[in-house]
N, C-alpha and C. Protein backbone atom coordinates (compact mmCIF):
# COMPACT_ATOMS: atom_id res chain seq x y z
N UNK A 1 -24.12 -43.80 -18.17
CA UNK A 1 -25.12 -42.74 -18.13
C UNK A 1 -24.43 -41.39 -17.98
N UNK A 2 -24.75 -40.44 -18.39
CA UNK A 2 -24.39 -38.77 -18.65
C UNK A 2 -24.88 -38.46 -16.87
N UNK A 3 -23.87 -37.80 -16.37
CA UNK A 3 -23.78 -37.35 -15.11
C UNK A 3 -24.48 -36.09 -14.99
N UNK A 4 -23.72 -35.16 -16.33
CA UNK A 4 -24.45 -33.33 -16.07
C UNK A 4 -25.43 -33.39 -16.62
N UNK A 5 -25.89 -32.68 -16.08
CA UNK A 5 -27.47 -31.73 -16.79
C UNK A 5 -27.05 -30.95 -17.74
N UNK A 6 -28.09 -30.77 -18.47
CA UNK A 6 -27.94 -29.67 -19.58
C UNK A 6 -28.86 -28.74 -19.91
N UNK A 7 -28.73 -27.24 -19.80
CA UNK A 7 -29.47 -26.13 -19.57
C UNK A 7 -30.22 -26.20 -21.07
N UNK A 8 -31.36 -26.29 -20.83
CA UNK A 8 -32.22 -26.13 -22.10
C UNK A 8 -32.35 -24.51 -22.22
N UNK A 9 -33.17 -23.69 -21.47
CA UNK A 9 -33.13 -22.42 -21.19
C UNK A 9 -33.06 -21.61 -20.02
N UNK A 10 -32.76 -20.67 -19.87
CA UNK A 10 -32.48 -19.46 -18.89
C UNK A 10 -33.64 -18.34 -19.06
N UNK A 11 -34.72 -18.17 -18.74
CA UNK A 11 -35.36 -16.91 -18.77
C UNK A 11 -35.62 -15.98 -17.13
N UNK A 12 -35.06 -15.15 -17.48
CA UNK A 12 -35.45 -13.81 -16.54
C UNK A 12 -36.82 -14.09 -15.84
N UNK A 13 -36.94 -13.83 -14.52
CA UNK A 13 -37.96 -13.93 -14.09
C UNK A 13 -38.04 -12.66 -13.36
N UNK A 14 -37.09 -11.93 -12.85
CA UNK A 14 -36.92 -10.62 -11.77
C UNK A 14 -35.64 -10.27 -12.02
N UNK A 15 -36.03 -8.40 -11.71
CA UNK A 15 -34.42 -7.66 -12.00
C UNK A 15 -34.56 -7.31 -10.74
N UNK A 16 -33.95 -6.97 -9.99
CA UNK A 16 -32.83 -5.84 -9.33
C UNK A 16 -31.84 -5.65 -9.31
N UNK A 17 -31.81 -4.46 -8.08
CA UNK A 17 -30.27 -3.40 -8.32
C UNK A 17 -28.72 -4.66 -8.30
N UNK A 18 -29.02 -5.71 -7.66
CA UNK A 18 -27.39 -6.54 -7.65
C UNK A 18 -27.71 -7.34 -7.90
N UNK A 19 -28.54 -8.07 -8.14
CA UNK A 19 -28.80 -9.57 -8.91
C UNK A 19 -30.39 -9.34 -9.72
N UNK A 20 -30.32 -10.36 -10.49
CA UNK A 20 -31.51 -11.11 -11.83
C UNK A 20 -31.83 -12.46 -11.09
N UNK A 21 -32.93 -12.51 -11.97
CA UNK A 21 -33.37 -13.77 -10.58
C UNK A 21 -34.00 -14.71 -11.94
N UNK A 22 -33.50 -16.09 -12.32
CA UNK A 22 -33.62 -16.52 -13.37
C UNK A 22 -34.66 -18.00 -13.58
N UNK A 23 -35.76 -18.37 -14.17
CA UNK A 23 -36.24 -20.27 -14.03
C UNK A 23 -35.20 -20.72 -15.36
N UNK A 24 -34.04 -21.22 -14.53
CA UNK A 24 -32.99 -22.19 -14.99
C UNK A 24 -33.67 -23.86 -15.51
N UNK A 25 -33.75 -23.87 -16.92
CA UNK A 25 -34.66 -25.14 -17.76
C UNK A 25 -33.81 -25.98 -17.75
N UNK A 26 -33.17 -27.18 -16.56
CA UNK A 26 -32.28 -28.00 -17.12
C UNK A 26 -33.08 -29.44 -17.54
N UNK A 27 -32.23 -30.18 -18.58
CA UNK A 27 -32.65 -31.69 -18.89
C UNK A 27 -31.95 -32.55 -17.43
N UNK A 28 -32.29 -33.25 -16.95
CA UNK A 28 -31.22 -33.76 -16.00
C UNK A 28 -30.71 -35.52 -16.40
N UNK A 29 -29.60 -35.76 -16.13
CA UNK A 29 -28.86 -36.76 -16.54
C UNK A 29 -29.69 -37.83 -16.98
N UNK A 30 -30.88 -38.12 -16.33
CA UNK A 30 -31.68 -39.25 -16.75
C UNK A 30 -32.99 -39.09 -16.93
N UNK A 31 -32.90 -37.96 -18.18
CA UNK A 31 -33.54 -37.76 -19.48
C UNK A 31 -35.33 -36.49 -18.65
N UNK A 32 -35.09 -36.09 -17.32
CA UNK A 32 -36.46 -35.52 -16.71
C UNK A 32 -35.72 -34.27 -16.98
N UNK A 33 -37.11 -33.45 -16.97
CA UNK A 33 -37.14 -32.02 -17.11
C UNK A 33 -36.75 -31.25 -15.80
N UNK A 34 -36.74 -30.01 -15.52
CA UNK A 34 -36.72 -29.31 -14.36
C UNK A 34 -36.92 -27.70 -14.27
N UNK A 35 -36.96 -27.47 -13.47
CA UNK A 35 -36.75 -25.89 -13.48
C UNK A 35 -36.56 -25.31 -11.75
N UNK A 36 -34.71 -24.79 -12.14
CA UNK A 36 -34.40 -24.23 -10.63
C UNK A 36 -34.54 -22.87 -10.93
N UNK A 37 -34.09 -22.45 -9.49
CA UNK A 37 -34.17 -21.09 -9.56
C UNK A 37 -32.47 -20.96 -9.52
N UNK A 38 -32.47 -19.32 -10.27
CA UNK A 38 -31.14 -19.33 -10.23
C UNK A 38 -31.02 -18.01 -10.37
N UNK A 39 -29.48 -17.35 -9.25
CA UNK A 39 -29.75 -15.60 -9.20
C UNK A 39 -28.52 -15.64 -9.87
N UNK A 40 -28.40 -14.77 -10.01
CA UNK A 40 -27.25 -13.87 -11.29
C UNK A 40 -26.89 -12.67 -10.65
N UNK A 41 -25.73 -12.68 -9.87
CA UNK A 41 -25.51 -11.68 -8.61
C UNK A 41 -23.98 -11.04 -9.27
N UNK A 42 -24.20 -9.71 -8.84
CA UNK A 42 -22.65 -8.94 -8.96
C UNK A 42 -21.92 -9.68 -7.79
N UNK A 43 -20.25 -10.13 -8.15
CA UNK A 43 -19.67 -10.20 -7.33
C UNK A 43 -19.18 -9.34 -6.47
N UNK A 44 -18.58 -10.36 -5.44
CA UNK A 44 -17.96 -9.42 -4.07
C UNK A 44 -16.90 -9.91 -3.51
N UNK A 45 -16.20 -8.82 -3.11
CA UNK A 45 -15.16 -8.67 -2.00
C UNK A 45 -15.06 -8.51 -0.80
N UNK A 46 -14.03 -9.04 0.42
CA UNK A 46 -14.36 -8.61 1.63
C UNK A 46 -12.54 -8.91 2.02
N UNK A 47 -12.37 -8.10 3.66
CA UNK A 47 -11.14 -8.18 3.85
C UNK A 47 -11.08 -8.27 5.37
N UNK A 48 -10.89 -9.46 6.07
CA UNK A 48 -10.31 -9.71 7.19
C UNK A 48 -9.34 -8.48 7.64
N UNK A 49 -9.38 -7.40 8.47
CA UNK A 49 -8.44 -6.32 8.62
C UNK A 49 -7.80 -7.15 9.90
N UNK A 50 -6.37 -7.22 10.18
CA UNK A 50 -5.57 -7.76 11.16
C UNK A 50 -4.53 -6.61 11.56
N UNK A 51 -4.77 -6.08 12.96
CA UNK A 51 -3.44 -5.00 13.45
C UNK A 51 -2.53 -5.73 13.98
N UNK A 52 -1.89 -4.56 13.70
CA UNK A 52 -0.38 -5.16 14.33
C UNK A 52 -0.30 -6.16 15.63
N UNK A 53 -1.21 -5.67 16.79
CA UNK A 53 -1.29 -6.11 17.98
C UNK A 53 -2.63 -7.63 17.67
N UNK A 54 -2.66 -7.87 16.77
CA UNK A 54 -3.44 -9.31 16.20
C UNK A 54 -5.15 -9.26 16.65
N UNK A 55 -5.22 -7.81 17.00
CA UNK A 55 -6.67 -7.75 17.35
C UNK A 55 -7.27 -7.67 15.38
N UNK A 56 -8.76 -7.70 15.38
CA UNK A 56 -9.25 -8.33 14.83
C UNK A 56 -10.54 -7.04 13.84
N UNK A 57 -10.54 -6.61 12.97
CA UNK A 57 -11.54 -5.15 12.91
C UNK A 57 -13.06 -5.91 12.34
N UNK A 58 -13.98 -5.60 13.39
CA UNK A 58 -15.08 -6.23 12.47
C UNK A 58 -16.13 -4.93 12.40
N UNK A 59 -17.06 -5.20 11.09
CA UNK A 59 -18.02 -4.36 11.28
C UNK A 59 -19.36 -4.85 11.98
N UNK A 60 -20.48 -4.07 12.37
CA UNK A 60 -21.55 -4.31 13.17
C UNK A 60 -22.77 -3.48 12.43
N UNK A 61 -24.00 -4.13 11.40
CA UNK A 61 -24.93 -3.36 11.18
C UNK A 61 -25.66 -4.28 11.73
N UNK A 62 -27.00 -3.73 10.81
CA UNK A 62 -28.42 -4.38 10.92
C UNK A 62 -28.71 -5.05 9.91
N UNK A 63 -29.49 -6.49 9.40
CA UNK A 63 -29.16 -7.31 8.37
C UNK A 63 -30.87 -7.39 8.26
N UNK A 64 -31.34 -6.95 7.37
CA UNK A 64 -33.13 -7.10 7.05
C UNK A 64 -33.37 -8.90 7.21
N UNK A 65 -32.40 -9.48 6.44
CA UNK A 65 -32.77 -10.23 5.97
C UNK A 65 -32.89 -11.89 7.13
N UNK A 66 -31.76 -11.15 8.36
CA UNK A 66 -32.13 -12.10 9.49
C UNK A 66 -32.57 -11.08 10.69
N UNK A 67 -33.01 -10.10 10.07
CA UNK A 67 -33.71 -9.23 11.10
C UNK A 67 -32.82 -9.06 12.07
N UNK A 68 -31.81 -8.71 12.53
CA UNK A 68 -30.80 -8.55 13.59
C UNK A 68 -29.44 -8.09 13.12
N UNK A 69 -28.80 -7.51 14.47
CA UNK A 69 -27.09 -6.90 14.30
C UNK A 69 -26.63 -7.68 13.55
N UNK A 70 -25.53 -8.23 12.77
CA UNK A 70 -24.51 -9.24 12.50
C UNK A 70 -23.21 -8.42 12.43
N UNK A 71 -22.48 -9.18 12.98
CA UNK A 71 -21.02 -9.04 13.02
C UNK A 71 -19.86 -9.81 12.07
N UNK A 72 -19.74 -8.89 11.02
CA UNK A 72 -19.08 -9.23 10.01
C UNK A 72 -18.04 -8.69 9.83
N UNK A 73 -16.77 -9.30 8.61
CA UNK A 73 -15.58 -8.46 8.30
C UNK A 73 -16.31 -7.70 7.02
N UNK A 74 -15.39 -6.18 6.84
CA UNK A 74 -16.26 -5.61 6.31
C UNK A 74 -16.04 -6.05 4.78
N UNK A 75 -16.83 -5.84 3.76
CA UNK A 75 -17.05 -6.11 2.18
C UNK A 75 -18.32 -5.60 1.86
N UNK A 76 -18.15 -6.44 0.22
CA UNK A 76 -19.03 -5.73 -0.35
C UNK A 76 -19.41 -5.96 -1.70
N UNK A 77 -20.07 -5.85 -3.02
CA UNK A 77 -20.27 -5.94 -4.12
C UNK A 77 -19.04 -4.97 -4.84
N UNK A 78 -18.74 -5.52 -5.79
CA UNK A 78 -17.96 -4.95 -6.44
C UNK A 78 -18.34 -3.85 -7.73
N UNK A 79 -17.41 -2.54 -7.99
CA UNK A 79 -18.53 -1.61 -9.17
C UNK A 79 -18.34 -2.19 -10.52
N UNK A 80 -18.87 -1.78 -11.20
CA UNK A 80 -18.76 -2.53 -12.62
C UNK A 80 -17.44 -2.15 -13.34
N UNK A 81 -16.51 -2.68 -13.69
CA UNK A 81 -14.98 -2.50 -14.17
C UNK A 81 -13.91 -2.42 -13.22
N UNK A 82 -14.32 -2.47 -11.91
CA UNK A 82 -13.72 -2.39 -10.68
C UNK A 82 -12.61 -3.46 -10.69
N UNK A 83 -11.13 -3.66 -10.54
CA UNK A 83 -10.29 -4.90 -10.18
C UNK A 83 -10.86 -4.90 -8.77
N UNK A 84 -10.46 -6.35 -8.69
CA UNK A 84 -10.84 -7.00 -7.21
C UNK A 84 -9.68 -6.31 -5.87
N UNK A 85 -8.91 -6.24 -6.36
CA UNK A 85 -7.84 -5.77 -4.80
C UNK A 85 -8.27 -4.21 -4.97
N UNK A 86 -8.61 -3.34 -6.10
CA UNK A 86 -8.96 -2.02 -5.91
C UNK A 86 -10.23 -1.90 -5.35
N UNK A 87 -11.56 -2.76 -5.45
CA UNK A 87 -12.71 -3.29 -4.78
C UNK A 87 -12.60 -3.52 -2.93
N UNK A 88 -11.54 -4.30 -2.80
CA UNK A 88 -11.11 -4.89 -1.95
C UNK A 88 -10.98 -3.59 -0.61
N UNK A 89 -9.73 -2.93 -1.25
CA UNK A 89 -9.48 -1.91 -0.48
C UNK A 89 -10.59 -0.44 -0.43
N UNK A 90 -11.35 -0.57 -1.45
CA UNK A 90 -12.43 0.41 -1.06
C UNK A 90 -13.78 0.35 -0.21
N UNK A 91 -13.43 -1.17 -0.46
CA UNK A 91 -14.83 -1.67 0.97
C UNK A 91 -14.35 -1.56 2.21
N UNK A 92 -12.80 -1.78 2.19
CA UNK A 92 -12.27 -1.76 3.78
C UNK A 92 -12.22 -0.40 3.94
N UNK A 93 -11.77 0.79 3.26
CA UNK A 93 -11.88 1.93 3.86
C UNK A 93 -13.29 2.35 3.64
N UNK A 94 -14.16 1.97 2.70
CA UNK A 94 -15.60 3.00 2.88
C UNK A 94 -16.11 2.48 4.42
N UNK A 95 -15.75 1.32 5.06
CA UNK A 95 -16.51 0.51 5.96
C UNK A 95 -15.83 0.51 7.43
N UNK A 96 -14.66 0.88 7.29
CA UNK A 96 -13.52 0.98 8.63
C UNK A 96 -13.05 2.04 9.05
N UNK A 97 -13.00 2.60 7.48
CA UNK A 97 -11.63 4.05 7.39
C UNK A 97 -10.42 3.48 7.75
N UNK A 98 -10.00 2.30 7.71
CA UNK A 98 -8.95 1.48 7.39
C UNK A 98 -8.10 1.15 6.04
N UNK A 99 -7.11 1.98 5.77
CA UNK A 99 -6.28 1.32 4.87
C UNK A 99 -4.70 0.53 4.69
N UNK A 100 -5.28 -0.54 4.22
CA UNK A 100 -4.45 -1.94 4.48
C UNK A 100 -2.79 -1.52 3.41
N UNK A 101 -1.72 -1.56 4.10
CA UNK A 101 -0.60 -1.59 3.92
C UNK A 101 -0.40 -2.88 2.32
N UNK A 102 -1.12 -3.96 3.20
CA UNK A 102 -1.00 -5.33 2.27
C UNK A 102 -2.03 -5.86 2.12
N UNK A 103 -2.49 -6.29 1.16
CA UNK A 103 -3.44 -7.32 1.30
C UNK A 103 -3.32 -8.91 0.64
N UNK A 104 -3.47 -9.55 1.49
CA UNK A 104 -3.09 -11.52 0.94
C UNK A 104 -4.16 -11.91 0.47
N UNK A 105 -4.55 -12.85 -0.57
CA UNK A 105 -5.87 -13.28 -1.33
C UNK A 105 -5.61 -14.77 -0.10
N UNK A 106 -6.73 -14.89 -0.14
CA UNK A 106 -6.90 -16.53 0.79
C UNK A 106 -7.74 -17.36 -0.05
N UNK A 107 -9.01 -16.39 -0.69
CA UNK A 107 -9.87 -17.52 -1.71
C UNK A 107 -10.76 -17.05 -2.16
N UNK A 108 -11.79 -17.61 -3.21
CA UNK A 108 -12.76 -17.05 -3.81
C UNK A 108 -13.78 -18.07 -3.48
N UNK A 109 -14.74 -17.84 -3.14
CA UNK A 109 -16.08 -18.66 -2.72
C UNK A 109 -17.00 -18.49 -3.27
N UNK A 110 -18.36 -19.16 -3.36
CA UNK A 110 -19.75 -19.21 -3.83
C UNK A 110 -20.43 -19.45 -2.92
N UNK A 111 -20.82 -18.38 -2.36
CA UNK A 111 -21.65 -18.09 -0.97
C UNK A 111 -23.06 -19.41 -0.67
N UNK A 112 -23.60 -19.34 -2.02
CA UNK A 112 -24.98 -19.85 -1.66
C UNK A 112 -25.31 -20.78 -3.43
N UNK A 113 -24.22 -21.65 -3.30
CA UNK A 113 -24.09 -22.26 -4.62
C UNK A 113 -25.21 -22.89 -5.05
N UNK A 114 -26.44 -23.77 -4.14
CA UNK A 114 -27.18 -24.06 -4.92
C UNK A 114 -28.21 -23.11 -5.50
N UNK A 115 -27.86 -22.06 -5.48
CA UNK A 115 -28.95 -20.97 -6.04
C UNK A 115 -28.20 -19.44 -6.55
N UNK A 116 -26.85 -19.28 -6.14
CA UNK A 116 -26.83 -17.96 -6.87
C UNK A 116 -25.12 -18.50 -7.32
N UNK A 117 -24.80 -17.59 -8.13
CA UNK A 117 -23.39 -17.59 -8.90
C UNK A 117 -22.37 -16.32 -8.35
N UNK A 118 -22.84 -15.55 -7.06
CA UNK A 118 -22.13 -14.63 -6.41
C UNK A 118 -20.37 -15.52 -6.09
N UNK A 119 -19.77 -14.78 -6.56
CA UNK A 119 -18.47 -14.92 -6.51
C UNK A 119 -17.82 -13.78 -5.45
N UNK A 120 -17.30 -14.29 -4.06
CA UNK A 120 -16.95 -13.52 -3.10
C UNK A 120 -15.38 -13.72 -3.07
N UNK A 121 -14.65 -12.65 -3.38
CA UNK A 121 -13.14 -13.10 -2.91
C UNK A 121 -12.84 -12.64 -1.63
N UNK A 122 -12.03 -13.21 -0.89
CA UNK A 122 -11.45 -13.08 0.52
C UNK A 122 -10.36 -12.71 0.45
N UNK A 123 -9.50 -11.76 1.20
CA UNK A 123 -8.22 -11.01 1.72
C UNK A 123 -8.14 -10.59 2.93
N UNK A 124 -6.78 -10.88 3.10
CA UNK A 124 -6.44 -10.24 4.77
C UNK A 124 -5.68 -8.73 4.50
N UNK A 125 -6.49 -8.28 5.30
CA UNK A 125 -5.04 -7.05 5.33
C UNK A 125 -4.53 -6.70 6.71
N UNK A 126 -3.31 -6.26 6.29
CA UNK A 126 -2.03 -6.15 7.36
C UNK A 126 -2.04 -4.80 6.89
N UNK A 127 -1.16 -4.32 7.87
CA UNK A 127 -0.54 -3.01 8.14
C UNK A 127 -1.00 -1.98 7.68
N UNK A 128 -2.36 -1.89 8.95
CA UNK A 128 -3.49 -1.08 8.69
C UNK A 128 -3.16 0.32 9.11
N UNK A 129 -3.42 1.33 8.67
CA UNK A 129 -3.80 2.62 8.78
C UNK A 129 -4.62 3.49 8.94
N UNK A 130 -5.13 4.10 9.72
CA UNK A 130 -6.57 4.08 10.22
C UNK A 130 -6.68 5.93 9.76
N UNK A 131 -7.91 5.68 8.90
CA UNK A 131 -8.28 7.18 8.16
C UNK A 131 -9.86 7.23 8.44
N UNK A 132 -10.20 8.02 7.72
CA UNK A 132 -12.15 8.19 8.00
C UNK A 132 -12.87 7.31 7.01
N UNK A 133 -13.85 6.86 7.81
CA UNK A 133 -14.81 6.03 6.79
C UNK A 133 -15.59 6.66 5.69
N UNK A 134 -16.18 6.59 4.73
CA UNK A 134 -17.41 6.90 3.94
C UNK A 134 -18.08 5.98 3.36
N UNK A 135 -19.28 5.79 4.83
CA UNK A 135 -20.36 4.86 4.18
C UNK A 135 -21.21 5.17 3.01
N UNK A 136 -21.82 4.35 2.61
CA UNK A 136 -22.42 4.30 1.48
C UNK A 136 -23.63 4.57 2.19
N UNK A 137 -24.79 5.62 1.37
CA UNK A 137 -25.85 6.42 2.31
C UNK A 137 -26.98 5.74 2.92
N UNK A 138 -26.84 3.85 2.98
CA UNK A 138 -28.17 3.72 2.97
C UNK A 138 -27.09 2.78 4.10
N UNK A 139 -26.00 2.68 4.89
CA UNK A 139 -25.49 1.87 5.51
C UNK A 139 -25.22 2.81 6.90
N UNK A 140 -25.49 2.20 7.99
CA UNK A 140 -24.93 2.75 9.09
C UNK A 140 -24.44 1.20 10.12
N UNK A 141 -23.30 1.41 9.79
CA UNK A 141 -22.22 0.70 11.03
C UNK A 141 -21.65 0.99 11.84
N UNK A 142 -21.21 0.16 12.61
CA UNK A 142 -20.27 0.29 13.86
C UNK A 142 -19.14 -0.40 13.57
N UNK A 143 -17.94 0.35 13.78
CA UNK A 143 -16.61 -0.26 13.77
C UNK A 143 -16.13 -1.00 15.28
N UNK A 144 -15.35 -2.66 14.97
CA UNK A 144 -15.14 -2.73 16.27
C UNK A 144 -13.72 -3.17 16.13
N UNK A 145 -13.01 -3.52 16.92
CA UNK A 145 -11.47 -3.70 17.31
C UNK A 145 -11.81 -4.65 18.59
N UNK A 146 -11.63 -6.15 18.00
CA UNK A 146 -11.77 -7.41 19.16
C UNK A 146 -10.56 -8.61 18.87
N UNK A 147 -9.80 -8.88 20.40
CA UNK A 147 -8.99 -9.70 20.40
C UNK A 147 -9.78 -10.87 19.60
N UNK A 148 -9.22 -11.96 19.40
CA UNK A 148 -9.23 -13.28 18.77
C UNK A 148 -10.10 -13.75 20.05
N UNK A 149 -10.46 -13.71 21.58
CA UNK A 149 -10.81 -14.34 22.03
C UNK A 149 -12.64 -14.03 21.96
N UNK A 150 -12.72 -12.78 21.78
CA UNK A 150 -13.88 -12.47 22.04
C UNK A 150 -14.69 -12.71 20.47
N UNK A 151 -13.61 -12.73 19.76
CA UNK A 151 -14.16 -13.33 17.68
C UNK A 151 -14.97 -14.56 18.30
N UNK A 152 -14.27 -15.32 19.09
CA UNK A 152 -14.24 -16.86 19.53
C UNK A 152 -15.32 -16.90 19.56
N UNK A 153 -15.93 -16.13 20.99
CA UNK A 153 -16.71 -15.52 21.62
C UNK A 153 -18.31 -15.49 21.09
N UNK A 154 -17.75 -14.33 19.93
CA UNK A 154 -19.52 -14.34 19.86
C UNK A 154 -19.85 -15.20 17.99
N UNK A 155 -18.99 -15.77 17.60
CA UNK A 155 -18.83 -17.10 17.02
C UNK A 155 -19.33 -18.38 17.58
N UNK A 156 -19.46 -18.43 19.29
CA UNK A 156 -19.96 -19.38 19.90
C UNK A 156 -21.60 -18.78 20.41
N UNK A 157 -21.43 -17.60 20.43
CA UNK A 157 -22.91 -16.87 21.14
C UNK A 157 -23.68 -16.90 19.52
N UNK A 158 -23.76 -17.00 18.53
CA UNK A 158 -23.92 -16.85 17.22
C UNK A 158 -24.46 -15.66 16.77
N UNK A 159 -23.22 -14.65 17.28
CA UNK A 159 -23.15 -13.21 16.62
C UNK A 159 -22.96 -12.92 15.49
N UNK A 160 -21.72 -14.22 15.40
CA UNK A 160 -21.53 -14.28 14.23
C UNK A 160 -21.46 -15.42 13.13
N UNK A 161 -22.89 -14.91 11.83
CA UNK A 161 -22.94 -16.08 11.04
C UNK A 161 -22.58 -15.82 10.07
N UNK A 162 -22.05 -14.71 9.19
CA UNK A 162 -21.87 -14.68 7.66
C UNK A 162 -20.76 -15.61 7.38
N UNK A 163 -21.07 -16.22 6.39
CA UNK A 163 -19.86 -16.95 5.90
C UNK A 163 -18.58 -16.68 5.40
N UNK A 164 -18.83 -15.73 4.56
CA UNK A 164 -17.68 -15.11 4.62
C UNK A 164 -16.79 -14.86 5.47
N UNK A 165 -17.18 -13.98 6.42
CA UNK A 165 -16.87 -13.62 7.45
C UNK A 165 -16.53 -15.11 8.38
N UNK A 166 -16.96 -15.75 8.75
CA UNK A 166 -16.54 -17.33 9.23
C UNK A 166 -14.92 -17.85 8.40
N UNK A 167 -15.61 -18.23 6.93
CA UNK A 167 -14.04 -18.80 6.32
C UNK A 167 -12.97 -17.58 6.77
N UNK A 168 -12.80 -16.55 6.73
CA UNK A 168 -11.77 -14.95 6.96
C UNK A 168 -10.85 -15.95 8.17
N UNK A 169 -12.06 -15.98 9.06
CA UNK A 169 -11.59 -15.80 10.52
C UNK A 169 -10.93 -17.44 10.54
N UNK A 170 -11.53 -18.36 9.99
CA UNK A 170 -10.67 -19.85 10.46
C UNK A 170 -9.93 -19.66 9.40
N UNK A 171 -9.72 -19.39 8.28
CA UNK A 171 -8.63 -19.16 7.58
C UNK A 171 -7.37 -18.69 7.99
N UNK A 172 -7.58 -17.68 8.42
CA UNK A 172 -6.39 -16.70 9.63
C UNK A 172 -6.01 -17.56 10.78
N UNK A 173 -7.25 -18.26 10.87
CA UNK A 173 -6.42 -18.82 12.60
C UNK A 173 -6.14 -20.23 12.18
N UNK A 174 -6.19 -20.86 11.10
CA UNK A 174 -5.55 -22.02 10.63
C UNK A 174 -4.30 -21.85 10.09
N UNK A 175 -3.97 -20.72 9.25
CA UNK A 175 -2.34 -20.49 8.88
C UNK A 175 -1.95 -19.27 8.66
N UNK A 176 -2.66 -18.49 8.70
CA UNK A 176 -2.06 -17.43 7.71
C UNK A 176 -1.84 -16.12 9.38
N UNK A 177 -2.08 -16.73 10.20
CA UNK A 177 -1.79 -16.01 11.60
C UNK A 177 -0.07 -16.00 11.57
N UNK A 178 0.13 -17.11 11.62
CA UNK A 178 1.32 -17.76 11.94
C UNK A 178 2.44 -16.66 10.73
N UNK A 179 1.96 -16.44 10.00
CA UNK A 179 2.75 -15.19 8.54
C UNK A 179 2.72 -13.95 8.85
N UNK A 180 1.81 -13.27 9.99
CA UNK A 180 1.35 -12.13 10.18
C UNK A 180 2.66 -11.67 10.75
């Protein structure tokens, strides 16, 4: 028996500003119809910032969408023709006023695979330099500077849930600490 599905059609159902929102027509392996939903999202970048002294830079807004603060590393959607490490480093300084000496790729993820095709790449940066931020006008954050214990911290208080932001941080403290 045929394992994949096969997309009969794709029609548009909703636009906005960073994703299309699509009823995905697949046949599925044993011969039934379907229809998922499926978003069509600009990708994104984000960058674990690590100082010298192994403290930790996170940002702090307001998130509509779980109604509360979240404490994330900072990122972001990428502009259209944008390379990813030039992306990379403009989310960390529009969002920190941090600019990273280096930056290491760790991975590229699919945030929310059974429903969107957002492609997030991950980087650490080292040998930070600390300049002025320029948020983007509809963003107001807080910059923070937290040892590894207090990441721990509100990782256990569930301050912090973005995923992204999650893989950054066990990524770093599974190997790539040990390189810093």
């Amino acid at each position: 028996m045929n394992t994949i599905s096969k997309r009969k059609k794709l029609e548009i159902a909703y636009k906005a500003h960073v994703f299309d929102v699509y009823n995905d027509y697949l046949e599925l392996p044993d011969g039934r119809n379907v229809v998922y939903d499926y978003i069509d999202h600009v990708d994104g970048v984000c960058v674990l910032p690590v100082c010298e002294d192994g403290d930790i830079i996170l940002v702090s807004q307001y998130r509509n969408v779980i109604d509360r603060i979240s404490f994330e590393i900072p990122g972001g959607s990428m502009d259209a023709g944008e390379e990813i490490v030039e992306s990379a480093m403009r989310e960390l300084k529009e969002e920190t006023g941090y600019i990273a000496g280096r930056l290491e790729y760790i991975t590229n993820t699919v945030l929310a695979i059974g429903s969107s095709n957002e492609h997030t790449a991950i980087f650490i940066g080292y040998d930070l330099t600390k300049g002025d931020t320029c948020y983007d006008e509809d963003e107001f954050i807080n910059v923070h500077k937290l040892s590894m214990e207090k990441i721990d911290e509100l990782i256990k208080s569930g301050d912090i849930v973005d995923s992204k932001s999650l893989i950054a941080i066990y990524a770093y403290k599974a190997s790539y600490k040990k390189q810093a």
